[in-house]
Structure formats: structure tokens, C-alpha cells
Protein backbone atom coordinates (compact mmCIF):
# COMPACT_ATOMS: atom_id res chain seq x y z
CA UNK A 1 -136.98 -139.83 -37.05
CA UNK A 2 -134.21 -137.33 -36.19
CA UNK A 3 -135.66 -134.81 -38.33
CA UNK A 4 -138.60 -134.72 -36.64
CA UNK A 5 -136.86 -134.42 -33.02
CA UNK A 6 -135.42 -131.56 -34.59
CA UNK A 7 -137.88 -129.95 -36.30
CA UNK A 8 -139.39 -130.08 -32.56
CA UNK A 9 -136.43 -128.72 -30.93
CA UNK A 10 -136.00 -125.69 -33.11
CA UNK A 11 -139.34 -124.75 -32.04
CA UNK A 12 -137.40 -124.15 -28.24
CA UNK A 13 -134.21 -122.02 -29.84
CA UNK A 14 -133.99 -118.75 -27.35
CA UNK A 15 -135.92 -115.30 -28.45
CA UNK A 16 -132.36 -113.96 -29.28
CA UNK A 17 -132.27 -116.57 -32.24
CA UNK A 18 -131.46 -114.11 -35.26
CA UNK A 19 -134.33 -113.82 -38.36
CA UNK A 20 -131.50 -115.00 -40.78
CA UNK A 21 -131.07 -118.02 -38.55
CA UNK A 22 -134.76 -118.66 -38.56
CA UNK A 23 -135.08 -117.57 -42.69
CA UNK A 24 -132.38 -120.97 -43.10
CA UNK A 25 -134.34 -122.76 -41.10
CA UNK A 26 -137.28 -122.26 -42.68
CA UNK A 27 -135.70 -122.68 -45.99
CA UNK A 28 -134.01 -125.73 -45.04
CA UNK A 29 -137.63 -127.38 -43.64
CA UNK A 30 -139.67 -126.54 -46.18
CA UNK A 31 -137.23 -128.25 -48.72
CA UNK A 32 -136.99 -131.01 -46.50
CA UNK A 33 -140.72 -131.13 -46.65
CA UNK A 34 -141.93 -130.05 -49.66
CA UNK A 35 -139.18 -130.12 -52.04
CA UNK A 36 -138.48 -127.28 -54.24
CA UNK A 37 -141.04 -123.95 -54.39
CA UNK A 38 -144.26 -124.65 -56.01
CA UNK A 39 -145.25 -121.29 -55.49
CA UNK A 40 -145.55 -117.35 -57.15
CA UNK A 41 -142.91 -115.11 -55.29
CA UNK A 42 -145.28 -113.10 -52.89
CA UNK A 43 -145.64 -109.39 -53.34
CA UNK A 44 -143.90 -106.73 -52.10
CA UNK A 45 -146.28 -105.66 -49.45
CA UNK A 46 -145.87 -108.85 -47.89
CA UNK A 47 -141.85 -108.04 -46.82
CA UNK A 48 -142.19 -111.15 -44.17
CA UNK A 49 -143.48 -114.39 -46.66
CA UNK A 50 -141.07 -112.80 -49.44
CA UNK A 51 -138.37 -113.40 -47.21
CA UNK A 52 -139.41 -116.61 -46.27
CA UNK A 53 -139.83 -117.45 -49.88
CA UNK A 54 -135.87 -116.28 -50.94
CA UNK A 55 -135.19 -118.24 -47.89
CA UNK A 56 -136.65 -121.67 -49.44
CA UNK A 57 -135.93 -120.81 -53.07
CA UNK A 58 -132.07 -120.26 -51.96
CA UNK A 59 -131.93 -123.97 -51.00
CA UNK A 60 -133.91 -125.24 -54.00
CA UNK A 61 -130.66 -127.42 -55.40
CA UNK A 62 -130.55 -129.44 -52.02
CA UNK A 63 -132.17 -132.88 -52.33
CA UNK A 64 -134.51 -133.52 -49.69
CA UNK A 65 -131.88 -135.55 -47.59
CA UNK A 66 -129.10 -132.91 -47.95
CA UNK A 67 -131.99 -130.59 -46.33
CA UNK A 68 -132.80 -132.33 -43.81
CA UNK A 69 -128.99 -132.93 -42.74
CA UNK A 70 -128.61 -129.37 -43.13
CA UNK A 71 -131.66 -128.45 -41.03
CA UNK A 72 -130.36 -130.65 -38.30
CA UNK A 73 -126.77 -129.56 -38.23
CA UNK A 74 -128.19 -125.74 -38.06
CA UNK A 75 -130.37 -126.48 -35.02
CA UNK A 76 -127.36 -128.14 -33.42
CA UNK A 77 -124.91 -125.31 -33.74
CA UNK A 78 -127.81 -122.96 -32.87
CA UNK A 79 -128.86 -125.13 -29.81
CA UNK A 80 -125.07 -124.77 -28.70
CA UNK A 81 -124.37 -120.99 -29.55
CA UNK A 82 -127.50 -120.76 -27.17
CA UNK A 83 -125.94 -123.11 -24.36
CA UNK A 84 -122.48 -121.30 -24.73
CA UNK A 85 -124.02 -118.11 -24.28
CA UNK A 86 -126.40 -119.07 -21.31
């Protein structure tokens, strides 16, 4: 499925790919995969999983299609940024 081709190409986005790019990524997978949270907001010594967590909550409203279109669109633009810049 194209998801899955994506899901596989974001994994070769360039080191320069920006941690907000890569927190809406995240976001955007994990409602794609799991649906919305299902889990306690992590601590504040843990500064990396709570952002990764804000990251999926902020997308909780999107059905799991609307996710996945989203996730693919992202890698797209990101895959071009990358090829523009190159």
C-alpha cells in the first residue's frame, strides 16, 4: 500500500530533516496506525517522548485515512525540499 512505501521512504529523508518535521511525522503515523493516544502524557524528564506525544495528540481529530494522506503528502514535500536543495 502507498502508506507503507512511504512510511519506508521517510525512513531515507536527509540528516538536515528538521525535529518539527519529524514530530508531524510521527504524529501523523502513529494516528495512521494506532488511532488516537491511548496513553498517560509522559513526564517531564522525558523532554523527547513528551514531544512525541503533543506531536500525536495534535492530530488526534484526523481519521485514520486523513492521516495517512497527510503522512504521505508530508514525506513528498519533504522528499522534494531535499531534492531541491541537493
Amino acid at each position: 500500500e502507498e502508506f507503507e512505501e512511504y512510511a519506508e521512504k521517510a525512513k531515507t529523508l536527509p540528516e538536515n530533516t528538521t525535529n518539527d518535521d519529524k514530530l508531524i511525522l510521527y504524529g501523523l503515523f502513529k494516528q495512521a496506525t494506532v488511532g488516537p493516544v491511548n496513553t498517560r502524557r509522559p513526564g517531564m524528564f522525558n523532554m523527547k517522548e513528551k514531544y512525541k506525544w503533543d506531536a500525536w495528540k495534535a492530530v488526534e481529530g484526523k481519521s485514520k485515512e486523513e492521516a495517512m494522506n497527510d503522512y504521505i503528502t508530508k514525506v513528498k514535500q519533504l522528499q522534494e525540499a531535499a531534492a531541491a536543495s541537493s
